[in-house]
C-alpha atoms as a PDB file:
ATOM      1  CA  UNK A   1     -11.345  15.511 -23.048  1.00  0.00           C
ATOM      2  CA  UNK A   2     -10.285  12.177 -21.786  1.00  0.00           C
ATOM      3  CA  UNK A   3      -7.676  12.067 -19.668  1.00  0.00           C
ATOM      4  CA  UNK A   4      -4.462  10.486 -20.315  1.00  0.00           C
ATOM      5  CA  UNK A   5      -3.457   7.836 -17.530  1.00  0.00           C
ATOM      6  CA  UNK A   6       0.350   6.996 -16.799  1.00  0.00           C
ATOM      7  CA  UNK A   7       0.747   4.345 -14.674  1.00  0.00           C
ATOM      8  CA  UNK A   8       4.426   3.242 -12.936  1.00  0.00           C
ATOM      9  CA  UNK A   9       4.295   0.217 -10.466  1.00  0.00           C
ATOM     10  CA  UNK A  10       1.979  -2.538 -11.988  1.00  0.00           C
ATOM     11  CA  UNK A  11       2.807  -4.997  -9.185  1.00  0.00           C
ATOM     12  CA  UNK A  12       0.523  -6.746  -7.043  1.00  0.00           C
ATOM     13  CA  UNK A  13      -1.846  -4.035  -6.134  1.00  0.00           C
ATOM     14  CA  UNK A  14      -0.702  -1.874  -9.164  1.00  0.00           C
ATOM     15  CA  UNK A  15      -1.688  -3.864 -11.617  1.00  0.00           C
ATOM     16  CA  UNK A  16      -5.508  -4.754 -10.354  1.00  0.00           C
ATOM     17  CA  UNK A  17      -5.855  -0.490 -10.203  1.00  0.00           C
ATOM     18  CA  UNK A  18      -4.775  -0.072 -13.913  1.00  0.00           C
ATOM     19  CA  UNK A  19      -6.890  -3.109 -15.868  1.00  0.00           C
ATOM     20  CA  UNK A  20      -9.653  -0.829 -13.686  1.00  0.00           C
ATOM     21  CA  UNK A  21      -8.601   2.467 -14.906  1.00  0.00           C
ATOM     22  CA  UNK A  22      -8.609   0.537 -18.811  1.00  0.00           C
ATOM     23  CA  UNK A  23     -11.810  -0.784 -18.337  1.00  0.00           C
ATOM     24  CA  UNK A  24     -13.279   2.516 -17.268  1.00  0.00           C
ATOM     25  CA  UNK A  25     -11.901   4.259 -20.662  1.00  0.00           C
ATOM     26  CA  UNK A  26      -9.014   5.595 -20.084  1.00  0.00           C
ATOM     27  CA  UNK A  27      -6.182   5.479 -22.289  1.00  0.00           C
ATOM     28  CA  UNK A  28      -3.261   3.878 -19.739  1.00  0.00           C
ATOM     29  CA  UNK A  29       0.550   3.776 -20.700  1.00  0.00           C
ATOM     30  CA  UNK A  30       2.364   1.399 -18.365  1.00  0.00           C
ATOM     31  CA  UNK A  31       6.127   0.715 -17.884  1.00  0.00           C
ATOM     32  CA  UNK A  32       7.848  -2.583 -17.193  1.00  0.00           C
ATOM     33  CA  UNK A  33      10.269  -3.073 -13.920  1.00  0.00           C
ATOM     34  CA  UNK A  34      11.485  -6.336 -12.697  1.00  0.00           C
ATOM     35  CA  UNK A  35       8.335  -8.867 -13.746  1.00  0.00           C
ATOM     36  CA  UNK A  36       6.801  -8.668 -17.364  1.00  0.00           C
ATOM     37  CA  UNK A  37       4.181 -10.875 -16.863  1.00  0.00           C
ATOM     38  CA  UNK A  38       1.829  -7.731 -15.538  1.00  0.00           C
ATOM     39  CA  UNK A  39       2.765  -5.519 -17.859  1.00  0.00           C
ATOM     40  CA  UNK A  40       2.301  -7.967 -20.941  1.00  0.00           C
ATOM     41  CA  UNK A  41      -1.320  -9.008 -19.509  1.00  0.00           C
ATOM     42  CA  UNK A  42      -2.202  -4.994 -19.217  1.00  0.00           C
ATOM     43  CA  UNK A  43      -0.904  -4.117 -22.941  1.00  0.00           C
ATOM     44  CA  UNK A  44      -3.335  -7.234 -24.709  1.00  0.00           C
ATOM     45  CA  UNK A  45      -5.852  -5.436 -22.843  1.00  0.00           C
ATOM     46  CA  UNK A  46      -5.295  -2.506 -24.725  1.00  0.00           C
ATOM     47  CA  UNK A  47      -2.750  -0.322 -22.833  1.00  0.00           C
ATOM     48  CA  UNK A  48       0.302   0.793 -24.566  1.00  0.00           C
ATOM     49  CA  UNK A  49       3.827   0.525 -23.123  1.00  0.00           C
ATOM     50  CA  UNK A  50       6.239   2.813 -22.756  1.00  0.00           C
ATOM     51  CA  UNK A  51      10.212   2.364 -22.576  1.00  0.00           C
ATOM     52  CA  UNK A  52      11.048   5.061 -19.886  1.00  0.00           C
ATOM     53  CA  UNK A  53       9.948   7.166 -17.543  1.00  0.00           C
ATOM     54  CA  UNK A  54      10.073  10.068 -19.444  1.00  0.00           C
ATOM     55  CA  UNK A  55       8.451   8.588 -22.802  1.00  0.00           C
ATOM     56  CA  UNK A  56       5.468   7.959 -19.811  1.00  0.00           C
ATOM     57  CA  UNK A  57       5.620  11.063 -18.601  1.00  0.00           C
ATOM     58  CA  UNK A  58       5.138  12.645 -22.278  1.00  0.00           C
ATOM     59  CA  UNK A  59       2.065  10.452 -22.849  1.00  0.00           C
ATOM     60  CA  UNK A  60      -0.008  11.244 -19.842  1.00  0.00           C
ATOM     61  CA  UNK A  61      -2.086  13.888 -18.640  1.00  0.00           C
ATOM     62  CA  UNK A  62      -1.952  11.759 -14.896  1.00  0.00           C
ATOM     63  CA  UNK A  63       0.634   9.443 -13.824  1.00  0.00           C
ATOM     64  CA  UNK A  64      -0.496   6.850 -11.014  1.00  0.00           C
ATOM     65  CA  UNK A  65       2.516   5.922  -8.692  1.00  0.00           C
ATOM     66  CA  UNK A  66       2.758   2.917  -6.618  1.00  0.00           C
ATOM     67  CA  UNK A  67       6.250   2.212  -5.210  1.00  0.00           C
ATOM     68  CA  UNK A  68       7.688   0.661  -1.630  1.00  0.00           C
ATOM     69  CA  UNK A  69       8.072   3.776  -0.222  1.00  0.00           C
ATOM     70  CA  UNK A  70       9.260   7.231  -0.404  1.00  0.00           C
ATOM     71  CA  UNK A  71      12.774   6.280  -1.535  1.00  0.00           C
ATOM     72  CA  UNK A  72      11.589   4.743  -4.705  1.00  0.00           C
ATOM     73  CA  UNK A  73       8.549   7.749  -4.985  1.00  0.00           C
ATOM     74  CA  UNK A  74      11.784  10.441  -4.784  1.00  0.00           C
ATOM     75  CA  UNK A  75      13.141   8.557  -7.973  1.00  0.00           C
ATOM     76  CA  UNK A  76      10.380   8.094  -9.629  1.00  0.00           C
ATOM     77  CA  UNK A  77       9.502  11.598  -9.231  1.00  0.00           C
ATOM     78  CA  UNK A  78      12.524  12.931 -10.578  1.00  0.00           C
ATOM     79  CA  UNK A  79      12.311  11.171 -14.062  1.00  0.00           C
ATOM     80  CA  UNK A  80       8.868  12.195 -15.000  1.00  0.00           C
ATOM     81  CA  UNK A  81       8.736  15.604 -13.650  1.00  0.00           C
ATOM     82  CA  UNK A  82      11.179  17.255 -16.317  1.00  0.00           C
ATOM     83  CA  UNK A  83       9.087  15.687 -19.147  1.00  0.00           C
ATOM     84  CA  UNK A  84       5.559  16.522 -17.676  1.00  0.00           C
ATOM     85  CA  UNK A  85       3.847  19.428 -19.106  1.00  0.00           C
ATOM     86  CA  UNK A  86       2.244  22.322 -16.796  1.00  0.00           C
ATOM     87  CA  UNK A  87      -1.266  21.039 -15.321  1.00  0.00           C
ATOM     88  CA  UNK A  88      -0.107  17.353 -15.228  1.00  0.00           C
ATOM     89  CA  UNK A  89      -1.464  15.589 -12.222  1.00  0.00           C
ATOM     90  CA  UNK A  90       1.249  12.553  -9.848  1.00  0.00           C
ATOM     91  CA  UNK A  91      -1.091  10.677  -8.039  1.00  0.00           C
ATOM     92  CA  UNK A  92       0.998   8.735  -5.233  1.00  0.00           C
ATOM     93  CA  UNK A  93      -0.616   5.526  -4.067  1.00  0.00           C
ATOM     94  CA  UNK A  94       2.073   4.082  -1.686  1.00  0.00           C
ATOM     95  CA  UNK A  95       2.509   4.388   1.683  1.00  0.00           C
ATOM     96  CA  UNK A  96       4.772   7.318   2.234  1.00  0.00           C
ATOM     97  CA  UNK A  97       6.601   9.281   4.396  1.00  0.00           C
ATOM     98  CA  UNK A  98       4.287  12.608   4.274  1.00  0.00           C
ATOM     99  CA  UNK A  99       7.356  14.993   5.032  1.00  0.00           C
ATOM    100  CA  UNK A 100       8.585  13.647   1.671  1.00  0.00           C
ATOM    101  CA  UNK A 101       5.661  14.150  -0.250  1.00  0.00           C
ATOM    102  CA  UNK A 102       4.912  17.660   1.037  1.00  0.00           C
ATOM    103  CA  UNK A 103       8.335  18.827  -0.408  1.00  0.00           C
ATOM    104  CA  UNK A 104       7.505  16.708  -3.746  1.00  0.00           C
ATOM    105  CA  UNK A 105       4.345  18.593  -3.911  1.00  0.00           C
ATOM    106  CA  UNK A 106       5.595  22.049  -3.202  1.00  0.00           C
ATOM    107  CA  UNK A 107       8.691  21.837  -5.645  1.00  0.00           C
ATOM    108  CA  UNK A 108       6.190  20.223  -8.040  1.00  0.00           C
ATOM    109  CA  UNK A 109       3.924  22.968  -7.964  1.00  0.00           C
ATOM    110  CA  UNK A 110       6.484  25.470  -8.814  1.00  0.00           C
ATOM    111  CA  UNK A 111       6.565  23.740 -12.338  1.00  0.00           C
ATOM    112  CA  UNK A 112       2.725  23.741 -12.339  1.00  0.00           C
ATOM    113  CA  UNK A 113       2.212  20.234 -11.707  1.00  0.00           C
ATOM    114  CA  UNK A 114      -0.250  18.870  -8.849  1.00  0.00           C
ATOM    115  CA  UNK A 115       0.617  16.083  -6.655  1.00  0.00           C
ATOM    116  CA  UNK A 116      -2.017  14.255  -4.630  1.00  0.00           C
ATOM    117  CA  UNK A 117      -1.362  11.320  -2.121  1.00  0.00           C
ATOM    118  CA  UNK A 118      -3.925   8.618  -2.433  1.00  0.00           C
ATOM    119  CA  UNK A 119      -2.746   5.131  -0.642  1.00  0.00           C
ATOM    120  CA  UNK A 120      -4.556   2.180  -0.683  1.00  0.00           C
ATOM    121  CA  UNK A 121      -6.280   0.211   1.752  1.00  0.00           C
ATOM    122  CA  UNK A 122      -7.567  -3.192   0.693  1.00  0.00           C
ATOM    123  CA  UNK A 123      -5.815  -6.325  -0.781  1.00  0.00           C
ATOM    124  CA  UNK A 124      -4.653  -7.506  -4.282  1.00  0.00           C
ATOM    125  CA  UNK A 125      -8.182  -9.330  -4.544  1.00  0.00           C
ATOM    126  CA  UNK A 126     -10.075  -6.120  -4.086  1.00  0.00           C
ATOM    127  CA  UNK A 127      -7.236  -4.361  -6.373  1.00  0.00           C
ATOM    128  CA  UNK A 128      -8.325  -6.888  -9.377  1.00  0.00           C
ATOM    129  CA  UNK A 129     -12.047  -6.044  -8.419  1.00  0.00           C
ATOM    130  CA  UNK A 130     -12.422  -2.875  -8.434  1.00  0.00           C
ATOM    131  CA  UNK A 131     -12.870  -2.643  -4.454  1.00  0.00           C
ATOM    132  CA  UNK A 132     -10.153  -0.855  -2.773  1.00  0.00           C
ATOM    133  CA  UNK A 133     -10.447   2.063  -0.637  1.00  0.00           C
ATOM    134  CA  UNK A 134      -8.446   5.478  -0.491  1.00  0.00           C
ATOM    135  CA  UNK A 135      -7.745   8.028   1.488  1.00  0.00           C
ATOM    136  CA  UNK A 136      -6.931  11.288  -0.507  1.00  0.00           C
ATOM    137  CA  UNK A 137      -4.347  14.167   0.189  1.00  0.00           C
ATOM    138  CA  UNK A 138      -5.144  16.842  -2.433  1.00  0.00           C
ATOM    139  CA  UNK A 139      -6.506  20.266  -2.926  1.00  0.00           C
ATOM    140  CA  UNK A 140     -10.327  20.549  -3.715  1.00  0.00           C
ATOM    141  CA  UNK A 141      -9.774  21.405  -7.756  1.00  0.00           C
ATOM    142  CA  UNK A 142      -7.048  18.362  -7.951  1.00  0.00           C
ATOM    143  CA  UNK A 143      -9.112  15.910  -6.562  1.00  0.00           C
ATOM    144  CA  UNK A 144     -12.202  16.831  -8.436  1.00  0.00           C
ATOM    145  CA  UNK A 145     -10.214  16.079 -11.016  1.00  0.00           C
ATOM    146  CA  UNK A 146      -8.697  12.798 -10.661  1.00  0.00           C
ATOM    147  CA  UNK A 147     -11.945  11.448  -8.377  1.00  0.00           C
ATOM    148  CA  UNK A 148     -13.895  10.037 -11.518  1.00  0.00           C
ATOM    149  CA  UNK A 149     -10.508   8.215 -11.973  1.00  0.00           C
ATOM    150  CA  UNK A 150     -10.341   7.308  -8.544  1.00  0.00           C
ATOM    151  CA  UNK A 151     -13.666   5.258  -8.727  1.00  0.00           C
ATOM    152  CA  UNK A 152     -12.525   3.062 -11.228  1.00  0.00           C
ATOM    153  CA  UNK A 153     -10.536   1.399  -8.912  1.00  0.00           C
ATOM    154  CA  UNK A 154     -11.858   1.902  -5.262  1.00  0.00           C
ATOM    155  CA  UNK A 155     -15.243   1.688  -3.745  1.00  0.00           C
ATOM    156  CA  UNK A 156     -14.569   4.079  -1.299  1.00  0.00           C
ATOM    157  CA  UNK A 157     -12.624   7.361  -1.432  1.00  0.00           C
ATOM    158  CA  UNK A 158     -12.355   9.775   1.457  1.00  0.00           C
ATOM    159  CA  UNK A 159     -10.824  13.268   0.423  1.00  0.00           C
ATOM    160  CA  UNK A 160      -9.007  14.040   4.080  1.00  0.00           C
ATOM    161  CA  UNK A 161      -7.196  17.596   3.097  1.00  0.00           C
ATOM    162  CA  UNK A 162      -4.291  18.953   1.446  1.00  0.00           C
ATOM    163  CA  UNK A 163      -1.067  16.850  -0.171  1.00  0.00           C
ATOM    164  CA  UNK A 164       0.190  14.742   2.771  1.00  0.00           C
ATOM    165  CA  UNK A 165      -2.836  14.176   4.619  1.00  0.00           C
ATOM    166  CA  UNK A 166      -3.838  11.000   2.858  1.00  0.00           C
ATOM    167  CA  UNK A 167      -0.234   9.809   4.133  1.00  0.00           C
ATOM    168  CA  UNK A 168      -0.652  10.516   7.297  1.00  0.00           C
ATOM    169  CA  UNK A 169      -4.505   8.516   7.343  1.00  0.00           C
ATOM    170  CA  UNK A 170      -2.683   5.686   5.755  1.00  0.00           C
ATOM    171  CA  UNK A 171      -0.328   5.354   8.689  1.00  0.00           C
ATOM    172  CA  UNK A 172      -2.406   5.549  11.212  1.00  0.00           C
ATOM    173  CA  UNK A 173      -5.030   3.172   9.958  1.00  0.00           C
ATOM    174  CA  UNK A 174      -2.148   0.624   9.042  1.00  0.00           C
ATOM    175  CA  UNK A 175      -1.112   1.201  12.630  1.00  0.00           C
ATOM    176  CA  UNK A 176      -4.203   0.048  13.266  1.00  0.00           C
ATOM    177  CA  UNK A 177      -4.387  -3.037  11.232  1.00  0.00           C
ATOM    178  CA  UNK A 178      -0.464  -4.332  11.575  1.00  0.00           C
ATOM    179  CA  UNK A 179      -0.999  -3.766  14.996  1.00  0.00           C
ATOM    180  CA  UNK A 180      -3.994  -6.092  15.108  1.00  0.00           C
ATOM    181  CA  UNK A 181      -1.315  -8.603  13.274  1.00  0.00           C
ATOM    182  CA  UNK A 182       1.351  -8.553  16.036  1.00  0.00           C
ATOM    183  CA  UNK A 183      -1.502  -8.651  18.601  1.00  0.00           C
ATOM    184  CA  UNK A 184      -3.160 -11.839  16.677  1.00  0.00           C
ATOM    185  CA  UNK A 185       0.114 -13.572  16.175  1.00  0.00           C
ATOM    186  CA  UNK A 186       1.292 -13.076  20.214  1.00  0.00           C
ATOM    187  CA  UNK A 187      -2.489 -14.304  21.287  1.00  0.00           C
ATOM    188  CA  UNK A 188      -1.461 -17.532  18.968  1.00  0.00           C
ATOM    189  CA  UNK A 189       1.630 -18.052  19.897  1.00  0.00           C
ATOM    190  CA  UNK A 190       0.564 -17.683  23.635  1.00  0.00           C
ATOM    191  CA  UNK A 191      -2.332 -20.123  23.387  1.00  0.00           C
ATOM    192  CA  UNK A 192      -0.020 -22.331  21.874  1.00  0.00           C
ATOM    193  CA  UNK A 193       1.966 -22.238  24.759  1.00  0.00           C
ATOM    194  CA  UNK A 194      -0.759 -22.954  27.153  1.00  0.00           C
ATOM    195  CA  UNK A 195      -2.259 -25.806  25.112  1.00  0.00           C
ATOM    196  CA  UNK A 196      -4.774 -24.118  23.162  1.00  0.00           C
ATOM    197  CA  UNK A 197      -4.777 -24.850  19.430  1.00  0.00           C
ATOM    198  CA  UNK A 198      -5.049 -22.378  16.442  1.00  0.00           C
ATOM    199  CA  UNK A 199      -7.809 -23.951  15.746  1.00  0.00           C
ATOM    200  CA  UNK A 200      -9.859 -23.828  19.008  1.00  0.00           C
ATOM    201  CA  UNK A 201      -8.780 -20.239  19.416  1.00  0.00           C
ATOM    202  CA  UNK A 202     -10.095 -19.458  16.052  1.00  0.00           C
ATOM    203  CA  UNK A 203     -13.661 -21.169  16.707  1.00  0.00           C
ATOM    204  CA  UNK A 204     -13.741 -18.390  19.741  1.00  0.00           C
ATOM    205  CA  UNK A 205     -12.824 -15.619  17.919  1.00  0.00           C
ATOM    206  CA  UNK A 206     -14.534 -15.491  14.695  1.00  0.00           C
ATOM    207  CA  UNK A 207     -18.099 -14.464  14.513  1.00  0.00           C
ATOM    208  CA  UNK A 208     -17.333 -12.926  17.847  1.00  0.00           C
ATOM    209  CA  UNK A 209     -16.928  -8.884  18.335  1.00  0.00           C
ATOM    210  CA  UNK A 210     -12.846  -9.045  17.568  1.00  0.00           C
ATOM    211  CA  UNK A 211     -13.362 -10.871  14.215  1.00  0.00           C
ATOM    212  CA  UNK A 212     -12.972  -8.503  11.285  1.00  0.00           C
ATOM    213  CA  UNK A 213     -11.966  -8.934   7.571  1.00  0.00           C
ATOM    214  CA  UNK A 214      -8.412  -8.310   8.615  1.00  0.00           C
ATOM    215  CA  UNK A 215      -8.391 -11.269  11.120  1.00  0.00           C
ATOM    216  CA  UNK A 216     -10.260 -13.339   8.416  1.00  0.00           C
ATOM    217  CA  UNK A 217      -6.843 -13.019   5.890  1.00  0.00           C
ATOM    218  CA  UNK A 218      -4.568 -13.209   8.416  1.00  0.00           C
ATOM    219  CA  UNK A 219      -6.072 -16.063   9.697  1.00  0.00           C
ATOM    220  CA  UNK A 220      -5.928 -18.142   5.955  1.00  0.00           C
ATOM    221  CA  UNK A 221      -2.189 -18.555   6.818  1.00  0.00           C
ATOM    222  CA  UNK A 222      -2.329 -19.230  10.480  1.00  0.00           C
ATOM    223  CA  UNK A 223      -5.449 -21.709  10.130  1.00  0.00           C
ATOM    224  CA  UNK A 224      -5.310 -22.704   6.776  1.00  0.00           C
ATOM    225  CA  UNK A 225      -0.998 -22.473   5.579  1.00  0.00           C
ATOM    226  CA  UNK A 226      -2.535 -20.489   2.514  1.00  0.00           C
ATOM    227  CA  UNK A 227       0.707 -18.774   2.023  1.00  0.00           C
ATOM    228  CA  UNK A 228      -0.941 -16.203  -0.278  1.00  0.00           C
ATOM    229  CA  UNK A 229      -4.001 -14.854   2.134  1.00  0.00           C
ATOM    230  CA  UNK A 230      -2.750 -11.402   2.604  1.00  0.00           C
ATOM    231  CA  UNK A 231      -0.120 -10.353   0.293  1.00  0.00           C
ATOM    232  CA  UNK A 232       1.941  -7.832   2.134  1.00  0.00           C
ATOM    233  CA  UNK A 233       5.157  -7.965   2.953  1.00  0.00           C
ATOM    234  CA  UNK A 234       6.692  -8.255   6.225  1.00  0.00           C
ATOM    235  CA  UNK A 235       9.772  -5.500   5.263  1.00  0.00           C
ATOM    236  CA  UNK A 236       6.340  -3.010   4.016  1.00  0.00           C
ATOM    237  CA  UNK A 237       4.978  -3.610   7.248  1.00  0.00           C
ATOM    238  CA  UNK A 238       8.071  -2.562   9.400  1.00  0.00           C
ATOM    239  CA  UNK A 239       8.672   0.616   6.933  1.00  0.00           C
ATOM    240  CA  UNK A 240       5.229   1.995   7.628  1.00  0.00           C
ATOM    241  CA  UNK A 241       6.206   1.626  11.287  1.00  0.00           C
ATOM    242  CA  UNK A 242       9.109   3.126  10.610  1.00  0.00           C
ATOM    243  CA  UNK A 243       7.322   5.957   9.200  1.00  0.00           C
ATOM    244  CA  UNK A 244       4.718   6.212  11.586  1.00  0.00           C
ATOM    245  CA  UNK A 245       7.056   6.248  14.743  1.00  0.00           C
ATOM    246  CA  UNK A 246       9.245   9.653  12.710  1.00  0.00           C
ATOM    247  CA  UNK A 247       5.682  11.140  12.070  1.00  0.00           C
ATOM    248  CA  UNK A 248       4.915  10.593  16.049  1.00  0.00           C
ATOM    249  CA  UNK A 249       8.104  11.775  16.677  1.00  0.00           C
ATOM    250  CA  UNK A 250       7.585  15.337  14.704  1.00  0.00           C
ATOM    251  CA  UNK A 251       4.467  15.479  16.140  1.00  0.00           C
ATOM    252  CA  UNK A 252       5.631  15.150  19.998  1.00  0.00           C
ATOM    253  CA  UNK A 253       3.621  12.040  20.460  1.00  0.00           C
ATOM    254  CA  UNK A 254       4.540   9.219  22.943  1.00  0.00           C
ATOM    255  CA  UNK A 255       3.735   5.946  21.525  1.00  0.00           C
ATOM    256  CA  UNK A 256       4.475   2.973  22.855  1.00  0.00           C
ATOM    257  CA  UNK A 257       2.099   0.373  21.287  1.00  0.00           C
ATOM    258  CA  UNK A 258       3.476   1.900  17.672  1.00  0.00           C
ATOM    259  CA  UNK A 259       7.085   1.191  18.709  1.00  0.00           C
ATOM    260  CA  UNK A 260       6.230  -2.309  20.080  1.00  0.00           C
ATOM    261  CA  UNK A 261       4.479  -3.170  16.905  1.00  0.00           C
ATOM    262  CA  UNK A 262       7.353  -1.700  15.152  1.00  0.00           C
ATOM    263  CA  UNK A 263       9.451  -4.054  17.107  1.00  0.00           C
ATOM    264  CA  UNK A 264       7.632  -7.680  16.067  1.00  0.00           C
ATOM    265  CA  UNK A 265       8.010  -7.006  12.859  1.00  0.00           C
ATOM    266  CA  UNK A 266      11.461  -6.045  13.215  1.00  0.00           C
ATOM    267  CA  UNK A 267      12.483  -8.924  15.134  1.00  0.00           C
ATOM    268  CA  UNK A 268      10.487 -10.937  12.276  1.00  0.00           C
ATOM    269  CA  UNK A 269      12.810  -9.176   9.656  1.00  0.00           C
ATOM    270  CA  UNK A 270      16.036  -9.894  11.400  1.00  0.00           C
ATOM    271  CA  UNK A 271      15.431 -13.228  11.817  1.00  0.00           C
ATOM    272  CA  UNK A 272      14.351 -13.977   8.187  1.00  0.00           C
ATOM    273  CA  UNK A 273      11.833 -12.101   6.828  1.00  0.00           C
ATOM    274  CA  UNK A 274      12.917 -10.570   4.711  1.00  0.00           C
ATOM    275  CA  UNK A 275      11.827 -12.046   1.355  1.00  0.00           C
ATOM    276  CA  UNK A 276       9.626 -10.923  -1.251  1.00  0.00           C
ATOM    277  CA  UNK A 277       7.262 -13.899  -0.410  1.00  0.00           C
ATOM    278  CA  UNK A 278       7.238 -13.455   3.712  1.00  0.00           C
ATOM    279  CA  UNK A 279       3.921 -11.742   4.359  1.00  0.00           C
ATOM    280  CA  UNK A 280       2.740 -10.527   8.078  1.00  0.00           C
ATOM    281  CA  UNK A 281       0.665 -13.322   8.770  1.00  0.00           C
ATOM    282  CA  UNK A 282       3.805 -14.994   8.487  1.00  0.00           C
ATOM    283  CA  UNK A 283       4.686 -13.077  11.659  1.00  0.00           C
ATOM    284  CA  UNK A 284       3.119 -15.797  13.536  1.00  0.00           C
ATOM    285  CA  UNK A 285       5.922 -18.539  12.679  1.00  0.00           C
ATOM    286  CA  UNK A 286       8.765 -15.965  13.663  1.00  0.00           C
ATOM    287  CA  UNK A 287       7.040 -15.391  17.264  1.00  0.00           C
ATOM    288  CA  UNK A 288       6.520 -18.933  17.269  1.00  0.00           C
ATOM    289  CA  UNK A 289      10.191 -19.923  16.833  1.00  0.00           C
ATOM    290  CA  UNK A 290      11.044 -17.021  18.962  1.00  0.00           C
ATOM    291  CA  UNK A 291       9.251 -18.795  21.925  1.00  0.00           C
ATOM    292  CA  UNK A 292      10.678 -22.038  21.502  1.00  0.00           C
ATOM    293  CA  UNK A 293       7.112 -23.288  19.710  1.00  0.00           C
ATOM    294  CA  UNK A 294       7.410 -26.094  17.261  1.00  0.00           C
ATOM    295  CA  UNK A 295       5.695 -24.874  13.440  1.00  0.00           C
END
């Protein structure tokens, strides 16, 4: 049997992952939120649409979430559940707080649904192709289940242990990689300062040992003013540091480089970043300004 594919959140990763999921076979349902424009492109593909959660919920076998955070996941949550039947599958592909999903997935699993965490890593571009990669929180039965579903989307997908483990791998690698944003946007704004273009610092760094596809997107808007080279937001980035600082703190971890990265893109927020359109290589205008450097 074929399973049926719900999908909630058809944004700008959202939307790549479900035109994938169609073109793989699946039958997809999709709901509308704030912009049509996605959800009108997925339905003359062949998806159908649905007019609430629950009307989703009734027409899926798996429901594919991707939200801002746990807030929004909570909600979400909460409308489908009571009209999912018993061996229904929520697959959660934001960044979330894990304490949040465990409890989702253990008051889930009283009604006999499965919850598995798989967040994303990759951008919109690799969403639309078919290239993302996951990192998957699920017991061994779930995610044989939903991996062939999986692989319509991403390229690679790491199964890392029970529900909340993919969370907790998504944090730390986008500790990783947001950290490598405030780093690149202080080394800019410093060799500004010193009289060293963006330019000439770029000709050094790429090709070299610290160039990586991360610096290569966050560099189109730094080098380049393409506004659009990594779509994600600055207030996304300071949430998963948000996140990842509580998890540290449950875990009895010191960590200071995760609060200071925390802390650039908090500054950046406070001081204006807070739009849907202010992305973190954006970051490197709000350091700028906040050393007295001219855009």
């Amino acid at each position: 049997m074929v399973e049926r594919i719900g999908f909630v959140g058809v944004g700008l990763m959202g939307h790549g992952m479900a035109a994938n999921i169609l073109k793989g076979g699946y039958p997809v349902t999709v709901i509308a939120h704030r912009n049509r424009a996605p959800v009108e492109d997925l339905v003359a593909r062949g998806a159908a649409e649905a007019g609430s959660l629950a009307d989703l919920a009734g027409a899926s076998d798996v429901v594919f979430v991707c939200a801002p955070g746990s807030p929004q996941v909570e909600a979400i949550v909460a409308e489908l559940a009571p009209a999912l039947a018993a061996g229904s599958v929520i697959v959660d592909c934001s960044t979330a707080d894990p304490v949040s999903t465990e409890a989702l997935a253990a008051r889930l699993a009283g009604q006999g649904i499965a919850m598995a965490d798989a967040p994303l890593g990759g951008t919109p571009v690799q969403a639309e192709a078919g290239e993302l990669s996951t990192m998957v929180g699920a017991d061994p039965d779930t995610f044989a289940r939903i991996e062939p579903i999986l692989k319509t989307w991403a390229a690679a997908i790491v199964h890392i242990g029970p529900s909340g483990d993919g969370h907790r791998m998504k944090l730390i690698n986008n500790f990783l990689s947001l950290g490598y944003g405030a780093m690149y946007a202080e080394a800019i704004a410093l060799a500004r300062k010193v009289g060293i273009s963006v330019e000439t610092f770029d000709s050094v760094i790429r090709g070299g040992r610290m160039d990586c596809g991360f610096y290569q997107t966050f560099m189109g808007y730094a080098l380049e003013g393409n506004r659009e080279s990594h779509k994600f937001t600055l207030t996304n980035a300071h949430k998963d540091m948000r996140y990842l600082a509580s998890m540290a703190d449950a875990a009895g971890l010191s960590n200071p480089i995760g609060n200071a990265v925390k802390n650039s893109y908090a500054m950046a927020r406070a001081t204006g970043g807070e739009g849907p359109e202010d992305y973190v290589p954006h970051l490197v205008d709000f350091i700028a300004r906040a050393n007295g450097i001219g855009e």
